[in-house]
Protein backbone atom coordinates (compact mmCIF):
# COMPACT_ATOMS: atom_id res chain seq x y z
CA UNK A 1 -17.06 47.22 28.57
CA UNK A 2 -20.14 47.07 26.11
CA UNK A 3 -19.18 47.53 22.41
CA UNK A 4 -22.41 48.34 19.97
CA UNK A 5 -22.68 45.53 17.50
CA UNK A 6 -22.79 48.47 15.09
CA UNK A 7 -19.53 49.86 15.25
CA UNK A 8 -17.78 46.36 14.37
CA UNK A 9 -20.29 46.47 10.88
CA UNK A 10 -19.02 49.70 10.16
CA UNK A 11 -15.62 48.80 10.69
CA UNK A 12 -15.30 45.97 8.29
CA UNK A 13 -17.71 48.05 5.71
CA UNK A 14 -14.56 50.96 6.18
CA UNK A 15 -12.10 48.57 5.45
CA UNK A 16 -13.88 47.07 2.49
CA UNK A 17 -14.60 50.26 0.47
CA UNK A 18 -11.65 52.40 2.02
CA UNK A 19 -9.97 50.87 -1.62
CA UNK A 20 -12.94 51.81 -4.35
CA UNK A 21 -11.16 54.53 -5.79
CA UNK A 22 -8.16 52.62 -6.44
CA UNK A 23 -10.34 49.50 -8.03
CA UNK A 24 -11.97 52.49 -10.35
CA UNK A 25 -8.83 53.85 -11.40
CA UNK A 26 -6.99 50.54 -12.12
CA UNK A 27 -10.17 49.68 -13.92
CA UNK A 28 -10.75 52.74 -16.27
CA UNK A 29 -6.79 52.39 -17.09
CA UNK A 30 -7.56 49.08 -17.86
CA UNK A 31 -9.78 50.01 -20.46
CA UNK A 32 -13.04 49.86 -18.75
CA UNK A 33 -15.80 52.90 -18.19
CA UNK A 34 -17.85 53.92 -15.86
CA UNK A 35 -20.99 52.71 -17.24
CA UNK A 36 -19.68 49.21 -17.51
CA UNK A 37 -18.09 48.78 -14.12
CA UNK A 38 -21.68 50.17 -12.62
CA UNK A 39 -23.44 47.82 -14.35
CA UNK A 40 -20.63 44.75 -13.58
CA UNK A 41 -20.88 45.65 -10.34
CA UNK A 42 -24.65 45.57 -9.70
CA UNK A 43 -25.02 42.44 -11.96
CA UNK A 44 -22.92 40.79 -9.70
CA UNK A 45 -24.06 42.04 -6.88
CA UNK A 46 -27.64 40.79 -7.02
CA UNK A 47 -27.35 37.39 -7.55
CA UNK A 48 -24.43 36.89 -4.30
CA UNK A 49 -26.81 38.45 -2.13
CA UNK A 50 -29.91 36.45 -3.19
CA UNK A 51 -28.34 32.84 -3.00
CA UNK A 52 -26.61 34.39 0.32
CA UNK A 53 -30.19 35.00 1.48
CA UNK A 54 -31.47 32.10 0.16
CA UNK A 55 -29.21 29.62 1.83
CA UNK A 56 -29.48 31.56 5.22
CA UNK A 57 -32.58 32.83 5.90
CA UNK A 58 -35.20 32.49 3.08
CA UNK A 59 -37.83 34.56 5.05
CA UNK A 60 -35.76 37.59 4.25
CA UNK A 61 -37.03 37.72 0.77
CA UNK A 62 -40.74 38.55 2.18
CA UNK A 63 -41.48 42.72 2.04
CA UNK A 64 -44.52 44.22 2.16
CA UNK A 65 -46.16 45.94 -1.23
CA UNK A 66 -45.54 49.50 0.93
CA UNK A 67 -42.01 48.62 2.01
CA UNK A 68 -40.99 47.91 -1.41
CA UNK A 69 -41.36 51.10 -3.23
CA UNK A 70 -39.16 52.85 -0.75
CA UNK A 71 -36.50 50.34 -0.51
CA UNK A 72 -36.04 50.30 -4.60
CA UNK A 73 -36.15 54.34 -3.93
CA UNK A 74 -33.49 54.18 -1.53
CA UNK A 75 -31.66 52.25 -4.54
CA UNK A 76 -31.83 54.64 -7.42
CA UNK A 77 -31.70 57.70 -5.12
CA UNK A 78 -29.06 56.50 -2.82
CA UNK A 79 -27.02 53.26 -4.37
CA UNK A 80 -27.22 53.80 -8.03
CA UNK A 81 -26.65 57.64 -7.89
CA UNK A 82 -24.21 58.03 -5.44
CA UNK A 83 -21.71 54.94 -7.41
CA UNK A 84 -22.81 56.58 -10.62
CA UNK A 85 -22.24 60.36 -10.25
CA UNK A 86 -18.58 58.77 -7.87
CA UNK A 87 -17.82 56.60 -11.15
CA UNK A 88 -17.71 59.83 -12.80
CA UNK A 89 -16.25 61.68 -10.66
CA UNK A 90 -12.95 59.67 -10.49
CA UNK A 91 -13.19 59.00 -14.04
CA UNK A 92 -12.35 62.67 -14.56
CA UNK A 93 -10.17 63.58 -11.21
CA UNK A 94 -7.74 62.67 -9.21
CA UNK A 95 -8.71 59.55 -6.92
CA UNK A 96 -7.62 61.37 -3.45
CA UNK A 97 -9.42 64.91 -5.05
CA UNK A 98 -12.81 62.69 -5.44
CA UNK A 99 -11.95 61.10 -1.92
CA UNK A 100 -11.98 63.86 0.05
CA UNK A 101 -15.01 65.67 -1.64
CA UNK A 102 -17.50 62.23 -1.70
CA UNK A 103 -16.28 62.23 2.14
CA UNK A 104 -18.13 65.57 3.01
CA UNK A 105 -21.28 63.65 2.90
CA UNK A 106 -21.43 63.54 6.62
CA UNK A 107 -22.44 67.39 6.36
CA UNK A 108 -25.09 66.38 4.50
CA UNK A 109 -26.54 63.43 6.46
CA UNK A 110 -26.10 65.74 9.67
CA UNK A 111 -28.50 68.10 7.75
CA UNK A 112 -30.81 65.89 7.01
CA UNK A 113 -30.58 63.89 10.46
CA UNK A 114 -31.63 67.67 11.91
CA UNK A 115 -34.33 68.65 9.05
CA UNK A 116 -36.05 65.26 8.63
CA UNK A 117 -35.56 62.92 11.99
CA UNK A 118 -35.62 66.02 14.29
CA UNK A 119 -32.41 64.53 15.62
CA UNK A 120 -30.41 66.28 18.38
CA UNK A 121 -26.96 67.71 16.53
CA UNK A 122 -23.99 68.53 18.94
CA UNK A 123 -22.10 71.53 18.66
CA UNK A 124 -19.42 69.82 18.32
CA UNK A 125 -20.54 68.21 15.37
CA UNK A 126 -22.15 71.40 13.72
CA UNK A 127 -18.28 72.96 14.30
CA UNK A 128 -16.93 69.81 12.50
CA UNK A 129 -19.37 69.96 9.75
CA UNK A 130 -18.08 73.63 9.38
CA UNK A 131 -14.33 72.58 9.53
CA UNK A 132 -15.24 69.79 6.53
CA UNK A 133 -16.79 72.61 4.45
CA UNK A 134 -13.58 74.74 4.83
CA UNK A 135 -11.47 71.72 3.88
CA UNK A 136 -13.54 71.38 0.94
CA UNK A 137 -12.88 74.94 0.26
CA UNK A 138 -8.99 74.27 0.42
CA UNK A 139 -9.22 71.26 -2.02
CA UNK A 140 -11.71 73.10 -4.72
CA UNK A 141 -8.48 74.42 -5.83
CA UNK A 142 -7.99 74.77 -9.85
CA UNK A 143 -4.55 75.16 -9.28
CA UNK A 144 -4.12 71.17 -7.84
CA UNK A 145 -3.01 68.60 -10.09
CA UNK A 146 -5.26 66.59 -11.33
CA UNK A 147 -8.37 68.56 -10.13
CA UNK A 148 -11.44 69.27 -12.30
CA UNK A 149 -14.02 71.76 -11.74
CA UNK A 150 -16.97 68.91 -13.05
CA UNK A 151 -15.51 65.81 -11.60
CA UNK A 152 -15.71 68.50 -8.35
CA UNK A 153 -19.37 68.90 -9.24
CA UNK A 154 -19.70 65.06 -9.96
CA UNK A 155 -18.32 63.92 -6.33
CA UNK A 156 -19.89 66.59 -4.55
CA UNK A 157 -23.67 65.21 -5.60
CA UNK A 158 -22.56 61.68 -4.86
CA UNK A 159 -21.63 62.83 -1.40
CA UNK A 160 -25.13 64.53 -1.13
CA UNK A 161 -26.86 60.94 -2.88
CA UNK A 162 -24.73 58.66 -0.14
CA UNK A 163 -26.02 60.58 2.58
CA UNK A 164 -29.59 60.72 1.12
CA UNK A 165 -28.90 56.48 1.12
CA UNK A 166 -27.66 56.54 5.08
CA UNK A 167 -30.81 59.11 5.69
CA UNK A 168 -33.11 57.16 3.28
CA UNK A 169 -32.11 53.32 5.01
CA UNK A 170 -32.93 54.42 8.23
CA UNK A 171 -36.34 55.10 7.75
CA UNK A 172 -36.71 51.70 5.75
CA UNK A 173 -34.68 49.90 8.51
CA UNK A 174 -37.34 50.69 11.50
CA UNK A 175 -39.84 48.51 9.06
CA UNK A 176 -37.17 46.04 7.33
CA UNK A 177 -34.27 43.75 8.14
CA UNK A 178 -31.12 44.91 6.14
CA UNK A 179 -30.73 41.95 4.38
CA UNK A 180 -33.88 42.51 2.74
CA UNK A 181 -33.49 45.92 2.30
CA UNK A 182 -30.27 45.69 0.41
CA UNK A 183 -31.71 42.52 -1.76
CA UNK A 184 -34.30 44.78 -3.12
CA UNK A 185 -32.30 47.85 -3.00
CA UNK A 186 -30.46 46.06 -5.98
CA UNK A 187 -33.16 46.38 -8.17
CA UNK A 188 -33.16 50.05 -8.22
CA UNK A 189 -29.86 49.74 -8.46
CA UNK A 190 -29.18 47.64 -11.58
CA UNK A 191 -32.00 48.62 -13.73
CA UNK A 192 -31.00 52.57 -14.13
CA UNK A 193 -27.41 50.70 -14.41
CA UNK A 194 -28.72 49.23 -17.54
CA UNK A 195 -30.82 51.87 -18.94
CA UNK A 196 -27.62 53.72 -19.35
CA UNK A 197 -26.67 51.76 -22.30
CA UNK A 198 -27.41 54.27 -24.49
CA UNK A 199 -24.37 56.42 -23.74
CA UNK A 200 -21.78 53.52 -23.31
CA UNK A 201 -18.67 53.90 -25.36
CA UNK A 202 -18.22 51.40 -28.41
CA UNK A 203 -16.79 47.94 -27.43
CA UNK A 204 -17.84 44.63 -25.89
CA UNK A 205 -21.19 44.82 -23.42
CA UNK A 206 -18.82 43.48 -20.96
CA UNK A 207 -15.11 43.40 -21.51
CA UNK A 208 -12.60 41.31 -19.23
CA UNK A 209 -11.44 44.08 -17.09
CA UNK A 210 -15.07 45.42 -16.43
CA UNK A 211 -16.17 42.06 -14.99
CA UNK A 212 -12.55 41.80 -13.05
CA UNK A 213 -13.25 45.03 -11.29
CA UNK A 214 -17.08 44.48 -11.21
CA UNK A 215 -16.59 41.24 -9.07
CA UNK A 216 -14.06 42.86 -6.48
CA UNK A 217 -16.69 45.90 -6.02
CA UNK A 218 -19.95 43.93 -6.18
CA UNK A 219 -18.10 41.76 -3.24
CA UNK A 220 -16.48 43.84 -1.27
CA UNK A 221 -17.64 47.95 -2.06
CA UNK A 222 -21.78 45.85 -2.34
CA UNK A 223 -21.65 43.04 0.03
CA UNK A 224 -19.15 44.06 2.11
CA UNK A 225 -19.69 48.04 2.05
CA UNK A 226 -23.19 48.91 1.51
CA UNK A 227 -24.75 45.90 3.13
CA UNK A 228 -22.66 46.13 6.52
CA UNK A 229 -23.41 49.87 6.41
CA UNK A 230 -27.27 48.87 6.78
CA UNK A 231 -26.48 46.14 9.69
CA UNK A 232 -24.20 48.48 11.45
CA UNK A 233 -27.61 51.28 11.04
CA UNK A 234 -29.68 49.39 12.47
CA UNK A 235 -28.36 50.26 16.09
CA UNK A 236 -26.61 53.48 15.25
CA UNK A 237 -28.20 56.92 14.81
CA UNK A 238 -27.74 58.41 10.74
CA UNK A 239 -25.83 60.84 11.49
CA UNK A 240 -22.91 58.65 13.42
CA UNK A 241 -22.65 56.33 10.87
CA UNK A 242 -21.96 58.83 8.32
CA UNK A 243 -19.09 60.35 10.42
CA UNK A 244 -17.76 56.63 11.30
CA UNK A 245 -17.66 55.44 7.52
CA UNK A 246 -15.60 58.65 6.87
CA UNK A 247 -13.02 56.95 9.07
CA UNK A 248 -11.75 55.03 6.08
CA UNK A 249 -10.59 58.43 4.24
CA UNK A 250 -7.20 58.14 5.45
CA UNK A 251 -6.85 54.57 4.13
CA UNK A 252 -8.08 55.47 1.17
CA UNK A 253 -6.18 58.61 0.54
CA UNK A 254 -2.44 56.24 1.94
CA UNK A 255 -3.13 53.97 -0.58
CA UNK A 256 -4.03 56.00 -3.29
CA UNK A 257 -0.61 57.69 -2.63
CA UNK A 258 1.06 54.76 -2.42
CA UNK A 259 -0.41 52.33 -5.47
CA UNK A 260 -1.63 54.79 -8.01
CA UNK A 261 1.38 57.35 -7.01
CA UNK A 262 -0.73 60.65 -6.78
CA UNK A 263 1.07 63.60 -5.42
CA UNK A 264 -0.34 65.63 -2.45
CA UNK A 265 0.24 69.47 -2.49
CA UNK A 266 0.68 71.89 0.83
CA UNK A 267 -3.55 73.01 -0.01
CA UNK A 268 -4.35 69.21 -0.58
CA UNK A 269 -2.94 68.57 2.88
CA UNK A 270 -4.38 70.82 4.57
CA UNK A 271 -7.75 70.63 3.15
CA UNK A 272 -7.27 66.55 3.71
CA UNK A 273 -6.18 67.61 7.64
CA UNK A 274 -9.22 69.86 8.02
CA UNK A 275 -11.51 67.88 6.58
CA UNK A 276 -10.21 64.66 8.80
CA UNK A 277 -10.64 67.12 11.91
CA UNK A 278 -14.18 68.13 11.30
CA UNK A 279 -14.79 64.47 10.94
CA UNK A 280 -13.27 63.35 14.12
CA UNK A 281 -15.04 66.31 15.97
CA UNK A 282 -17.95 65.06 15.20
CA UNK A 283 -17.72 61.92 16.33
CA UNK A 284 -17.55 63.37 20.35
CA UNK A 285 -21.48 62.60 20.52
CA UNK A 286 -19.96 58.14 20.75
CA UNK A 287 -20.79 57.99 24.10
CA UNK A 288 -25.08 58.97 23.22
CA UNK A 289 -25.18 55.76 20.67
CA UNK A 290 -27.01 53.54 23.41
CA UNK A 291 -29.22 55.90 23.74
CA UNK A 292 -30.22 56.29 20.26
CA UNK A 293 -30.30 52.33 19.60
CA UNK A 294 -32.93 51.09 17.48
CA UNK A 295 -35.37 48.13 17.52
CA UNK A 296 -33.85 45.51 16.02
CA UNK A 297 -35.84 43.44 13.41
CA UNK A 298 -35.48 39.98 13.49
């Protein structure tokens, strides 16, 4: 049996981010903020990928001038936004709340996948983007502990920024190899990181927990996540990999349960269940990835 090289990327990138909202938490009760763990994270994100790229393959760090602009857009639009807007999202909700609202950005990408790429959407996977929206609905409950009507807001956009990333990469990745897509993704990454020093609460520029938690995301949410999301893209259709990196909601929402003790009511639960079903529904279309594969740069 042949197994897309694609699906083994997005496996490990599952398992490595399926714990962000749990390394957020810990952090801000730690004493850290969301404006210092984005920046910790993209400061230390930069420089493992470069010396990664420059000890490997040193040609990666060539782009063309007309490459460029859209990979660094891809970074603020997709990278920067989506951490920032999820930073603050689970700085002012429950982690499982933000979990299962930043995980109905499959809806989006399949949007976008139909308005921009002209790509063929399923009906099964138009009925699961419906049954995600309905969980949603459940979830977007006042009523539910530790929910938040802005952090709601807050998680929503940085589902609709990571699936403007996932749309965004795979126009750059018909031009770019990943590696050098996510090296200069970086810098549109940690430069609006920075320029939000403006608004960061009083204290040290980088405080011990900040570059604890900074290091564990820049290597495993960064290298781990976002750049095996990209290598995993390059054979896989958008709108698949979006529904295939959901598949780390349930590991995220165990452990969030089980380490940061966060209760789950009867509406949580089913909104959790219905959202989990829309995503697995739209996965059916598996079995059309070959057919979708892309050209592979080298």
């Amino acid at each position: 049996m042949n197994y897309n090289p694609g699906l083994i990327y997005i496996i490990i990138a599952n398992l490595a981010q399926a714990f962000n909202p749990i390394w957020l938490k810990l952090a801000f009760k730690g004493g850290s903020d969301p404006y210092r763990i984005l920046f910790a994270q993209a400061f230390f994100t930069l420089p493992l990928i470069f010396f990664y790229i420059l000890l490997v393959d040193r040609d990666k760090f060539q782009v063309k001038k007309e490459n460029l602009l859209t990979i660094v857009i891809q970074g603020i639009c997709g990278y920067f936004f989506a951490a920032f807007l999820y930073n603050l999202a689970i700085a002012k909700m429950s982690a499982s709340l933000v979990a299962l609202t930043f995980y109905t950005y499959p809806v989006f990408t399949l949007l976008g996948s139909w308005l921009v790429f002209k790509h063929k959407i399923a009906w099964l996977q138009w009925l699961g983007a419906v049954t995600v929206i309905i969980g949603v609905i459940f979830i977007a409950d006042p009523r539910l502990k530790g929910f938040d009507l802005f952090g709601f807001i807050l998680a929503f956009l940085a589902a609709a920024s990571q699936a403007f990333a996932i749309l965004y990469a795979e126009r750059n990745l018909k031009n770019v190899h990943p590696l050098t897509v996510f090296l200069y993704a970086q810098l549109g990454f940690i430069v609006p990181s920075l320029l939000t020093l403006p608004y960061w609460p009083e204290g040290p520029f980088l405080d011990p927990v900040s570059i604890q938690y900074g290091l564990i995301l820049a290597f495993l949410s960064s290298c781990f996540g976002f750049l095996f999301v990209l290598l995993g893209q390059r054979t896989l259709p958008s709108g698949i990999t979006a529904l295939l990196t959901t598949c780390r909601l349930p590991v995220s929402l165990l452990f969030v349960h089980l380490i940061l003790h966060e209760p789950f009511s009867p509406f949580m639960v089913i909104g959790a269940v219905l959202i989990f079903a829309g995503i697995v529904l739209g996965m059916n279309p598996l079995e059309k990835v070959k057919e979708t594969e892309k050209e592979k740069i080298d």
